[in-house]
PDB file of N, CA and C in Angstrom:
ATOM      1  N   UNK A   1     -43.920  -0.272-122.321  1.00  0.00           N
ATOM      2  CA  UNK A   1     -43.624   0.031-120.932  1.00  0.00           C
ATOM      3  C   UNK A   1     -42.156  -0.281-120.630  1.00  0.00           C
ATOM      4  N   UNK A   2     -41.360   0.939-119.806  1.00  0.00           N
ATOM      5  CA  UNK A   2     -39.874   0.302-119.660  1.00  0.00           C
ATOM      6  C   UNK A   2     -39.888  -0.926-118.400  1.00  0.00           C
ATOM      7  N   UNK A   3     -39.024  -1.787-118.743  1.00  0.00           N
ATOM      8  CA  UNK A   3     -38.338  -2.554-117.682  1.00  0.00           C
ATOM      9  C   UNK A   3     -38.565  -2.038-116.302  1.00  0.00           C
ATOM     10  N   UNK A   4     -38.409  -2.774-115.133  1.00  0.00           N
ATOM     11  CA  UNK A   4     -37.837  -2.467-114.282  1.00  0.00           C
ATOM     12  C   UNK A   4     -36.767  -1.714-114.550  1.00  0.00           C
ATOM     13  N   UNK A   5     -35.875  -2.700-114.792  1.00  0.00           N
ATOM     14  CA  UNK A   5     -34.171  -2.020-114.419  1.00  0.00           C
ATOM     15  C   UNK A   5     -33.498  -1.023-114.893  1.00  0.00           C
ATOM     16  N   UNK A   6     -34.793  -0.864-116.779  1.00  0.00           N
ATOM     17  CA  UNK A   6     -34.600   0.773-116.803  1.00  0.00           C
ATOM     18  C   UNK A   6     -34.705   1.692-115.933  1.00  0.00           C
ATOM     19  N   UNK A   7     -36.301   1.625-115.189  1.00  0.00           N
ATOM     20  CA  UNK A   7     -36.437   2.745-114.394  1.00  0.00           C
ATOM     21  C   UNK A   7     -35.090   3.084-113.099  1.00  0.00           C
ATOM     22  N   UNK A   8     -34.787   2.026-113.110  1.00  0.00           N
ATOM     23  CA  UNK A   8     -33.859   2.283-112.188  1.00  0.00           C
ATOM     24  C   UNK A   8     -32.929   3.199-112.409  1.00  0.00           C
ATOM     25  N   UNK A   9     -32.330   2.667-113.370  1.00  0.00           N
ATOM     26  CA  UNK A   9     -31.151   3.121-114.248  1.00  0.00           C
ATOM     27  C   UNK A   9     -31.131   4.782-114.436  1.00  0.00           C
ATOM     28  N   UNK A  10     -32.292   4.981-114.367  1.00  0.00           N
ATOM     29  CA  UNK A  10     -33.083   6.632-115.146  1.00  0.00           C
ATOM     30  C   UNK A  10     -33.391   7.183-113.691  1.00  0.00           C
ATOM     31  N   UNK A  11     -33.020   6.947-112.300  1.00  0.00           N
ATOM     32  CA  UNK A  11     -33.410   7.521-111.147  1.00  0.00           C
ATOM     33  C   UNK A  11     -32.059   8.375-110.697  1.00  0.00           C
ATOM     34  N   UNK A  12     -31.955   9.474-110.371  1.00  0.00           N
ATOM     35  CA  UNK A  12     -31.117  10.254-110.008  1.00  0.00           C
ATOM     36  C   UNK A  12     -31.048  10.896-109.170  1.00  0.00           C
ATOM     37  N   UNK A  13     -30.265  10.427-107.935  1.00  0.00           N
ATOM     38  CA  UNK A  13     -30.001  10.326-106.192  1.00  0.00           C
ATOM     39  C   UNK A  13     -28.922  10.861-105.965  1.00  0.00           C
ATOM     40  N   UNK A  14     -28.957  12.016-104.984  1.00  0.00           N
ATOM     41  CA  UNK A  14     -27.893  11.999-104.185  1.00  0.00           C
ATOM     42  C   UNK A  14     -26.750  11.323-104.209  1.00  0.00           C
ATOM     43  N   UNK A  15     -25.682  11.229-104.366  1.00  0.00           N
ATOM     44  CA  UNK A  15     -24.434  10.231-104.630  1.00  0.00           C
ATOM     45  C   UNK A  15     -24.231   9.605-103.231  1.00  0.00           C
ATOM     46  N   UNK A  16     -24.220  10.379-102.256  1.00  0.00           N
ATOM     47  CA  UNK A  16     -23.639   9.808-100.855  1.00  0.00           C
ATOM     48  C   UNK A  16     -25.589   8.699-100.328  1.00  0.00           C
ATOM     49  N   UNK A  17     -26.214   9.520-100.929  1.00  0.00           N
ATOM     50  CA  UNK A  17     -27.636   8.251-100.571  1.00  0.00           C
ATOM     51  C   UNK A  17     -27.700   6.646-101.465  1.00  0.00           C
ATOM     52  N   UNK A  18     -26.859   6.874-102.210  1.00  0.00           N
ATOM     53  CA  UNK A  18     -26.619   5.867-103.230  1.00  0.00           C
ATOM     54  C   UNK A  18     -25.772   5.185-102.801  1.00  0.00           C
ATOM     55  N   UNK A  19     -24.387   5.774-102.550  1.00  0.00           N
ATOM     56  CA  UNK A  19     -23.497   4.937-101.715  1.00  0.00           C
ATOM     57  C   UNK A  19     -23.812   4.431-100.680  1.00  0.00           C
ATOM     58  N   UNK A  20     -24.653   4.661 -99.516  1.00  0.00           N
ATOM     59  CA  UNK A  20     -24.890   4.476 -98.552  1.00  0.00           C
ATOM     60  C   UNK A  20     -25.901   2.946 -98.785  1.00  0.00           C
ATOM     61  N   UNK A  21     -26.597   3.257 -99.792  1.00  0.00           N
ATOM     62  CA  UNK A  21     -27.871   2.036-100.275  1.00  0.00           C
ATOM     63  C   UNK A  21     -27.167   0.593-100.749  1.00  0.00           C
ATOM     64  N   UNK A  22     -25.951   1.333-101.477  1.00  0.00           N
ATOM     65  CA  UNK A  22     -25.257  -0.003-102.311  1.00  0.00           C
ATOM     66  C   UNK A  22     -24.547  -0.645-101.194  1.00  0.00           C
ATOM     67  N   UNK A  23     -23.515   0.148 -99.675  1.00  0.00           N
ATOM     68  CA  UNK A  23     -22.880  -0.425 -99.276  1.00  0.00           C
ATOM     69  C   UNK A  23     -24.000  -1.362 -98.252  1.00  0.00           C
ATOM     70  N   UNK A  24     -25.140  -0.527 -97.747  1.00  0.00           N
ATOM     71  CA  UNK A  24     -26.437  -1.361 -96.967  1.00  0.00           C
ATOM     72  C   UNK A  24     -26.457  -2.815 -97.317  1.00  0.00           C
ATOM     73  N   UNK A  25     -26.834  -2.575 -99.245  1.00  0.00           N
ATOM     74  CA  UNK A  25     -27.346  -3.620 -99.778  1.00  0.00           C
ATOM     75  C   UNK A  25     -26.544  -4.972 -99.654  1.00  0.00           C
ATOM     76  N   UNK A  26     -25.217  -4.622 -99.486  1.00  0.00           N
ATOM     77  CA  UNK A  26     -24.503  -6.089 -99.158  1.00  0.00           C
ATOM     78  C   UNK A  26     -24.959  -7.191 -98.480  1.00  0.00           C
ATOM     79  N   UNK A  27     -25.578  -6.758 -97.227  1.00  0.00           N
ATOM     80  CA  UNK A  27     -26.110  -7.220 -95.911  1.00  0.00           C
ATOM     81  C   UNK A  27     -27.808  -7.511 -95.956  1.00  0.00           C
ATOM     82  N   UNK A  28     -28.344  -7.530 -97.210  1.00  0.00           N
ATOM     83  CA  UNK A  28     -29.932  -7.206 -97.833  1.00  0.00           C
ATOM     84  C   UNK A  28     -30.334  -8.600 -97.559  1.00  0.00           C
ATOM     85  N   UNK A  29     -31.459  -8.630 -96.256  1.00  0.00           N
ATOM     86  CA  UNK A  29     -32.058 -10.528 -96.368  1.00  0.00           C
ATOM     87  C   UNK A  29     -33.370  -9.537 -96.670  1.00  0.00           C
ATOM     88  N   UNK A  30     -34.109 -10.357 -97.562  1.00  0.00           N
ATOM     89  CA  UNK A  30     -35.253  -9.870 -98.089  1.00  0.00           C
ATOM     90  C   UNK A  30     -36.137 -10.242 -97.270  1.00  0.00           C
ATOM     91  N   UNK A  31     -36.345 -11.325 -96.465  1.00  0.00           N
ATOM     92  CA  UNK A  31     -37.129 -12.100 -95.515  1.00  0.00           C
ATOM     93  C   UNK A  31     -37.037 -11.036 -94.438  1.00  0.00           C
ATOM     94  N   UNK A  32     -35.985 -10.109 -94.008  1.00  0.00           N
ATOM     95  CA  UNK A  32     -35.983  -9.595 -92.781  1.00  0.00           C
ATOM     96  C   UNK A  32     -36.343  -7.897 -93.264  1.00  0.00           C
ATOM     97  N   UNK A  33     -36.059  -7.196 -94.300  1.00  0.00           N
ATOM     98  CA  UNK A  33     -35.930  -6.400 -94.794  1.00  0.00           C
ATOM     99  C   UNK A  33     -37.191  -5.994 -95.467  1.00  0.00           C
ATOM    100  N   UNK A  34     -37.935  -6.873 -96.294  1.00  0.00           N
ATOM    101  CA  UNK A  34     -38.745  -5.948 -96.767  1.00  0.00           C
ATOM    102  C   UNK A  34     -39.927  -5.783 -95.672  1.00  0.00           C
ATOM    103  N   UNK A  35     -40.523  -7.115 -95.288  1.00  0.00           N
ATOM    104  CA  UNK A  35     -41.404  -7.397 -94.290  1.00  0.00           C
ATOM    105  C   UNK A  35     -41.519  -5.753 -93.495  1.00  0.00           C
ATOM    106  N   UNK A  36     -40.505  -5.375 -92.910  1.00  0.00           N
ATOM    107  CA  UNK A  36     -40.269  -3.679 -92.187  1.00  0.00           C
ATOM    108  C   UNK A  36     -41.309  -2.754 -93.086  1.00  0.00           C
ATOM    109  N   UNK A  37     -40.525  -2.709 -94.973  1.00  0.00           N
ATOM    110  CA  UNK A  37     -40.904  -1.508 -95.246  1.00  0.00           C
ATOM    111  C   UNK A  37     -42.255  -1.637 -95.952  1.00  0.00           C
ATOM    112  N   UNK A  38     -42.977  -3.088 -96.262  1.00  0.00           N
ATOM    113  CA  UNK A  38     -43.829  -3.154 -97.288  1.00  0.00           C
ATOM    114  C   UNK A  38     -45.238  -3.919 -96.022  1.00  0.00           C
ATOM    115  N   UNK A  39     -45.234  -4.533 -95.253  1.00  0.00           N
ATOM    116  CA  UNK A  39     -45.527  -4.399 -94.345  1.00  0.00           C
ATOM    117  C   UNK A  39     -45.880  -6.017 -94.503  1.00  0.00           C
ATOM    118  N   UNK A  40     -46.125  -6.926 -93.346  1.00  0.00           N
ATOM    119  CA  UNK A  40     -45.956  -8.278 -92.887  1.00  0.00           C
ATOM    120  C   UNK A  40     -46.868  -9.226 -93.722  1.00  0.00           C
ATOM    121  N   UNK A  41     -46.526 -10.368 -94.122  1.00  0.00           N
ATOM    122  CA  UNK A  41     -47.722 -11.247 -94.974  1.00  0.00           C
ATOM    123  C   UNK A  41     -46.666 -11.839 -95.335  1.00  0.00           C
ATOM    124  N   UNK A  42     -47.600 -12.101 -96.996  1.00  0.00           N
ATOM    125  CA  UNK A  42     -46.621 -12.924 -97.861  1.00  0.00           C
ATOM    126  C   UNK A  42     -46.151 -12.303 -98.835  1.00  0.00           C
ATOM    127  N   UNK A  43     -44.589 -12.423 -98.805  1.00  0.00           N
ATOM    128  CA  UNK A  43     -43.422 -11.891 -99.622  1.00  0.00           C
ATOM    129  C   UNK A  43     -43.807 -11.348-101.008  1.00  0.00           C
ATOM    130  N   UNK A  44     -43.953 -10.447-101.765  1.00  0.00           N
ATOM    131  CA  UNK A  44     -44.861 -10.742-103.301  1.00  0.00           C
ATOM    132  C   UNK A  44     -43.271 -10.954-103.606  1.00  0.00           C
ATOM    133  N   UNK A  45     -43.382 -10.973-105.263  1.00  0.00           N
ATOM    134  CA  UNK A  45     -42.152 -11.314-106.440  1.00  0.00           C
ATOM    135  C   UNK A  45     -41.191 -10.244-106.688  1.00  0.00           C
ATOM    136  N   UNK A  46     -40.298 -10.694-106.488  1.00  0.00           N
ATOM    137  CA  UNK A  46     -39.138  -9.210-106.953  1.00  0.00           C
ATOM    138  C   UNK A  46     -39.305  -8.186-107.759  1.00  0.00           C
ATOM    139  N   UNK A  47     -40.094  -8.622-108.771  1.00  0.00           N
ATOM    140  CA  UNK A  47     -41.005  -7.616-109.739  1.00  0.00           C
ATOM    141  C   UNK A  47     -41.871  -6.729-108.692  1.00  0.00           C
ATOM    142  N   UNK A  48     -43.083  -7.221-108.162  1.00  0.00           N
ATOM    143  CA  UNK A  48     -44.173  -6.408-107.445  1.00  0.00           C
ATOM    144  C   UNK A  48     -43.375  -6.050-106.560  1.00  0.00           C
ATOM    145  N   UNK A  49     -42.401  -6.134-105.504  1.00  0.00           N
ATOM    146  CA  UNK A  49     -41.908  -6.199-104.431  1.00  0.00           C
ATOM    147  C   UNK A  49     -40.830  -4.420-105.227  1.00  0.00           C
ATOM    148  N   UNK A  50     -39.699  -4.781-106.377  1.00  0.00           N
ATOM    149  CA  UNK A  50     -39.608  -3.494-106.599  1.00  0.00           C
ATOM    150  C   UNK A  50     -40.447  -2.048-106.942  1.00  0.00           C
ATOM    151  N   UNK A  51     -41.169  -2.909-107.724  1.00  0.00           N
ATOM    152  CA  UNK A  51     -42.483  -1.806-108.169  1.00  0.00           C
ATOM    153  C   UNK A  51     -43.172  -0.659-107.216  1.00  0.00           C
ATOM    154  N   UNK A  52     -43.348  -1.697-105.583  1.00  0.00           N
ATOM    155  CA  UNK A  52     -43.931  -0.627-104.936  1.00  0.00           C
ATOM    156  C   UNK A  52     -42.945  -0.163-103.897  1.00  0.00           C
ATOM    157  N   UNK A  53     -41.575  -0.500-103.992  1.00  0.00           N
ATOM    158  CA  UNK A  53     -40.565  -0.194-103.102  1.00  0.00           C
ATOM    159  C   UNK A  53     -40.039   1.369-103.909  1.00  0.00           C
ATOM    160  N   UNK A  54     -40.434   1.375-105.758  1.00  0.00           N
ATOM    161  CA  UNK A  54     -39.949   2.736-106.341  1.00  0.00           C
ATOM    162  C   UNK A  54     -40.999   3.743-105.975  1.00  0.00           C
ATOM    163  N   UNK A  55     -42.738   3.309-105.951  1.00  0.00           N
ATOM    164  CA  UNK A  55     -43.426   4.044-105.608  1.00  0.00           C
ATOM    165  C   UNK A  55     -43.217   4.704-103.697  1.00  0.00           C
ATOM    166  N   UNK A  56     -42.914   3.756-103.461  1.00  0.00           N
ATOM    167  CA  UNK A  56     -42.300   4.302-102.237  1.00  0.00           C
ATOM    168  C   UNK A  56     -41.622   5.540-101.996  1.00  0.00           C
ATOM    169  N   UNK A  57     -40.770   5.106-102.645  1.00  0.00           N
ATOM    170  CA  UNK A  57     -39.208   6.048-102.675  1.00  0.00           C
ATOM    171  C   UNK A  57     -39.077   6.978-103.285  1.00  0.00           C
ATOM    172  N   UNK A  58     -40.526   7.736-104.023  1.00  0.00           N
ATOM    173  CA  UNK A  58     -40.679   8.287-105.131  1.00  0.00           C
ATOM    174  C   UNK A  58     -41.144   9.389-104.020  1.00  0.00           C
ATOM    175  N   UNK A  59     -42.279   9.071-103.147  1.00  0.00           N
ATOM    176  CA  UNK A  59     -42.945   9.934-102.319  1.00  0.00           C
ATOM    177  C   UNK A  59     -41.935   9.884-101.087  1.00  0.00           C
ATOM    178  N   UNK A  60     -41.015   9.577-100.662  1.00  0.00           N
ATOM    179  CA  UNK A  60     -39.667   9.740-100.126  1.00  0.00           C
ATOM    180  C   UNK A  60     -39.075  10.648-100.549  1.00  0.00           C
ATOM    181  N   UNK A  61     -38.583  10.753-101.868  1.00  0.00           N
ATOM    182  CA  UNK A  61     -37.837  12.123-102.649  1.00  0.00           C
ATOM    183  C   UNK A  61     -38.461  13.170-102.659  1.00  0.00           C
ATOM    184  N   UNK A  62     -39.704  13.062-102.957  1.00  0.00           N
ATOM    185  CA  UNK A  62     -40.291  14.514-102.850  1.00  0.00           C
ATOM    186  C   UNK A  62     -40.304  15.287-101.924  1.00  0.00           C
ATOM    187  N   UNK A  63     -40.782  14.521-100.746  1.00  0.00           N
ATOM    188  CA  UNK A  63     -40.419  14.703 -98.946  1.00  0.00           C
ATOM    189  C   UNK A  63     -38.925  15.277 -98.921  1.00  0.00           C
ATOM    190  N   UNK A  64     -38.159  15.048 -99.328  1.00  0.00           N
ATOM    191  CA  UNK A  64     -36.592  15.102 -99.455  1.00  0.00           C
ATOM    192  C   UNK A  64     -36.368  16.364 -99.986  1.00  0.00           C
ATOM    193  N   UNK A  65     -36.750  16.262-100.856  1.00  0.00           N
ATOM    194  CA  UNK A  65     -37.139  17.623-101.881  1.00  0.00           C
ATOM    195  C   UNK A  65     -37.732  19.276-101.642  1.00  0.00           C
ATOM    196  N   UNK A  66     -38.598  18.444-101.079  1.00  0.00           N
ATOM    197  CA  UNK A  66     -39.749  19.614-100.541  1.00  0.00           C
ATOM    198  C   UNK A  66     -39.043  19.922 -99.157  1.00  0.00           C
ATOM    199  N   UNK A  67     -38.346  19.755 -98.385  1.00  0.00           N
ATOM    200  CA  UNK A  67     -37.557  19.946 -97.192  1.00  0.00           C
ATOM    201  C   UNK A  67     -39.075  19.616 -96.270  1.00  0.00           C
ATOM    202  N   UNK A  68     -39.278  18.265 -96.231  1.00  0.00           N
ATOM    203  CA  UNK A  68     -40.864  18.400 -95.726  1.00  0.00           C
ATOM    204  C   UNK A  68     -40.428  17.613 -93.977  1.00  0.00           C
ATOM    205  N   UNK A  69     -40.718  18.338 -92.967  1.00  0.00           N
ATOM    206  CA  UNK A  69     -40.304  17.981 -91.667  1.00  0.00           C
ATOM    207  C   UNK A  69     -41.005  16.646 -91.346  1.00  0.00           C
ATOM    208  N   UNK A  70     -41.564  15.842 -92.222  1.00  0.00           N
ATOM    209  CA  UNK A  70     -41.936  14.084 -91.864  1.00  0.00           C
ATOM    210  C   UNK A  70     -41.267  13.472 -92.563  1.00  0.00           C
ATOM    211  N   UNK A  71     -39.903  13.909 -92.876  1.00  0.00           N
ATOM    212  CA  UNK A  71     -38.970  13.108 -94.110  1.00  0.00           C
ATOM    213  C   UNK A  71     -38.135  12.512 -93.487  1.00  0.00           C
ATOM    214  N   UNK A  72     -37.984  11.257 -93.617  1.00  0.00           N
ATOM    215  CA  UNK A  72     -36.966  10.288 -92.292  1.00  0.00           C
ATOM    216  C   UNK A  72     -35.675   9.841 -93.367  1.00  0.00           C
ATOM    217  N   UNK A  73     -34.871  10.493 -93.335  1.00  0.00           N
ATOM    218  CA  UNK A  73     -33.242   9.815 -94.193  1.00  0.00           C
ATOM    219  C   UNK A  73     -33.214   8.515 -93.644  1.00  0.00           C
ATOM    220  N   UNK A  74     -33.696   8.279 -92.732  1.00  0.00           N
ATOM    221  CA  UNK A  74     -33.024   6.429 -92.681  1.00  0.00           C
ATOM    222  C   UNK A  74     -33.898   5.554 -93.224  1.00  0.00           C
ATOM    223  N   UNK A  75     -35.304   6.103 -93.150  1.00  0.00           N
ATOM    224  CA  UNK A  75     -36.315   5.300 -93.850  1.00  0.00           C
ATOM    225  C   UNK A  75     -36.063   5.364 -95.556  1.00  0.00           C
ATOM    226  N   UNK A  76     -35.481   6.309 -95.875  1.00  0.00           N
ATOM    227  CA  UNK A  76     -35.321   6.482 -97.490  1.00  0.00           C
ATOM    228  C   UNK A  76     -33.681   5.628 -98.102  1.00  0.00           C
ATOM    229  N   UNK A  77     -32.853   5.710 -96.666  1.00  0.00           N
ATOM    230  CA  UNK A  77     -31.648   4.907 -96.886  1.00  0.00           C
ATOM    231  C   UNK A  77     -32.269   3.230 -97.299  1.00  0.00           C
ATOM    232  N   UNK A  78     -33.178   3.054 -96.010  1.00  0.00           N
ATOM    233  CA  UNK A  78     -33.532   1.594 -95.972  1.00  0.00           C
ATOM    234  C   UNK A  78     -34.475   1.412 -96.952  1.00  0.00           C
ATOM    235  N   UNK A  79     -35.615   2.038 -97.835  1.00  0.00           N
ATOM    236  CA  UNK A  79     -36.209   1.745 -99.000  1.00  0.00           C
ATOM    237  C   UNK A  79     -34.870   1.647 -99.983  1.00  0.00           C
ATOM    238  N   UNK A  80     -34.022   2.608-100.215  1.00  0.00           N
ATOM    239  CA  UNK A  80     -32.927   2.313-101.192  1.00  0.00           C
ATOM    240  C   UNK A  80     -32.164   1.320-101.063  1.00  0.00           C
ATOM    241  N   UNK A  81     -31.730   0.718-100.338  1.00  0.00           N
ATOM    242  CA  UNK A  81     -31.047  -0.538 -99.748  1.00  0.00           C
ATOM    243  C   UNK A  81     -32.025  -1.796-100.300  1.00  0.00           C
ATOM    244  N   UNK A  82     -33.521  -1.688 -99.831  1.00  0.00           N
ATOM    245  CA  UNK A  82     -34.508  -2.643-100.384  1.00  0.00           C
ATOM    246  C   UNK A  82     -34.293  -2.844-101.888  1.00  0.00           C
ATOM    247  N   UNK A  83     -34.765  -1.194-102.490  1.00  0.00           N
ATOM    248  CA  UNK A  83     -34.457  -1.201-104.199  1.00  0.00           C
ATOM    249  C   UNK A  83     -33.215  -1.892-104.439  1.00  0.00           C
ATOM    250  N   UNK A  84     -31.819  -1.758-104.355  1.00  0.00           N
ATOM    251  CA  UNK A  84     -31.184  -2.457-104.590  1.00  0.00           C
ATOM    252  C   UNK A  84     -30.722  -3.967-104.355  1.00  0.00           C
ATOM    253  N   UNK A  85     -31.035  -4.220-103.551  1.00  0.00           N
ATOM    254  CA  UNK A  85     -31.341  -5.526-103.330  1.00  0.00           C
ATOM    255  C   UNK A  85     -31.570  -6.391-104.057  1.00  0.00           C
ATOM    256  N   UNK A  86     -33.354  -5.623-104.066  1.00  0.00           N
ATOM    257  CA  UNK A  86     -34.363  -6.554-104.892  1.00  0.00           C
ATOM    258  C   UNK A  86     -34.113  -6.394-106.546  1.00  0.00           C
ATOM    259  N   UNK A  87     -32.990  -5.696-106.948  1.00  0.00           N
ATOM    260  CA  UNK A  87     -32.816  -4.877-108.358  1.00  0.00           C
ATOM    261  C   UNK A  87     -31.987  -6.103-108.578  1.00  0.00           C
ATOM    262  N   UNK A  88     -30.698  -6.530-107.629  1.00  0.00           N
ATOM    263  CA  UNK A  88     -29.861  -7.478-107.774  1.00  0.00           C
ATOM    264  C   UNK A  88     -30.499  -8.810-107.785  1.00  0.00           C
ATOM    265  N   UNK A  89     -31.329  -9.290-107.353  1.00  0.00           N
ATOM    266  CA  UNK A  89     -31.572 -10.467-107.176  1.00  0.00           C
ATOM    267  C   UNK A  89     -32.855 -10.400-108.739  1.00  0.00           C
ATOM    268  N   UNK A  90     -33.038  -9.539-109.224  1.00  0.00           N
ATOM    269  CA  UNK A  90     -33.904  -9.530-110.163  1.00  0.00           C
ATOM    270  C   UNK A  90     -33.182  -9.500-111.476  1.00  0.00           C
ATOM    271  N   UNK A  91     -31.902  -9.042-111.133  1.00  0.00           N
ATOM    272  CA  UNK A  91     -30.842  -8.902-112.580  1.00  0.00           C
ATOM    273  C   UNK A  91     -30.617 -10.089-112.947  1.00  0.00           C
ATOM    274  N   UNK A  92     -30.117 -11.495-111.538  1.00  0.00           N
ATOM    275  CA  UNK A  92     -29.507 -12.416-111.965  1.00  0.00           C
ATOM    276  C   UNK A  92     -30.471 -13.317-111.976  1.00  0.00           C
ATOM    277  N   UNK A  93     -31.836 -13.232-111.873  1.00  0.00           N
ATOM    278  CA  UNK A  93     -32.972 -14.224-112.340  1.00  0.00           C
ATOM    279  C   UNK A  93     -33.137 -13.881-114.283  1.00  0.00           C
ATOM    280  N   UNK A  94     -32.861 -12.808-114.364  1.00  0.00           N
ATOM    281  CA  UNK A  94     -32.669 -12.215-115.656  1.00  0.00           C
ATOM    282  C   UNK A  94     -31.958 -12.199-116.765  1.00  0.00           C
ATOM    283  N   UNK A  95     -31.075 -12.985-115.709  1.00  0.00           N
ATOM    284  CA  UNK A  95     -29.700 -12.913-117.083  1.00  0.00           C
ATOM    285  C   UNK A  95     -29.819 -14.457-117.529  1.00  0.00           C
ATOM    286  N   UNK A  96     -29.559 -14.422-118.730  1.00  0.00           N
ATOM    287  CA  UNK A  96     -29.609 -15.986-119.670  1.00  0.00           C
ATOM    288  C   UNK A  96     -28.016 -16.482-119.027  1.00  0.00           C
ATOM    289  N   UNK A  97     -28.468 -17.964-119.044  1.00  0.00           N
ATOM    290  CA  UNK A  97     -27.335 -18.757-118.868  1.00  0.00           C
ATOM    291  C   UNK A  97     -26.631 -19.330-119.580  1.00  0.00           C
ATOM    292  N   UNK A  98     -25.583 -19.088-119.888  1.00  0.00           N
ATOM    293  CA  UNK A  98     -24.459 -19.710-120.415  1.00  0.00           C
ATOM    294  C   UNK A  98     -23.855 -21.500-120.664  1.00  0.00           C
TER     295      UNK A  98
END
């Protein structure tokens, strides 16, 4: 099974929806942010928390795709903003220490 951060890596967006996600993501509190898109409780793990933020964003693109008139660009900005986020804070739990 690939990684997370493969799949990421292997997703291919719009350039200006990408830019828009990375410059979002600066400003990314996960406490305030995901709660919105994954809906209120308890926080799951950056793992589960990306997992269903790609399944998300997956049925987002298609909507996008399909020119489908219930397709919200800000809701797909703010799932991409989430993905990256949670991609960053999952890289540097990831990386071995020196």
């Amino acid at each position: 099974m690939q990684d997370l951060l493969t799949m990421l890596t292997r997703l291919h967006r719009p350039r200006l929806l990408m830019r828009a996600a990375r410059i979002g993501a600066e400003d990314y509190q996960r406490g305030t942010h995901l709660p919105r898109i994954l809906g209120f409780g308890i926080l799951p793990r950056h793992g589960t928390a990306l997992l269903k933020l790609i399944e998300i964003e997956a049925d987002l693109n298609t909507q996008r795709k399909a020119a489908d008139a219930s397709y919200s660009l800000i809701r797909h900005v703010d799932v991409l903003i989430a993905m990256v986020g949670e991609a960053r804070f999952l890289k540097t739990t990831q990386t071995p220490s020196a």
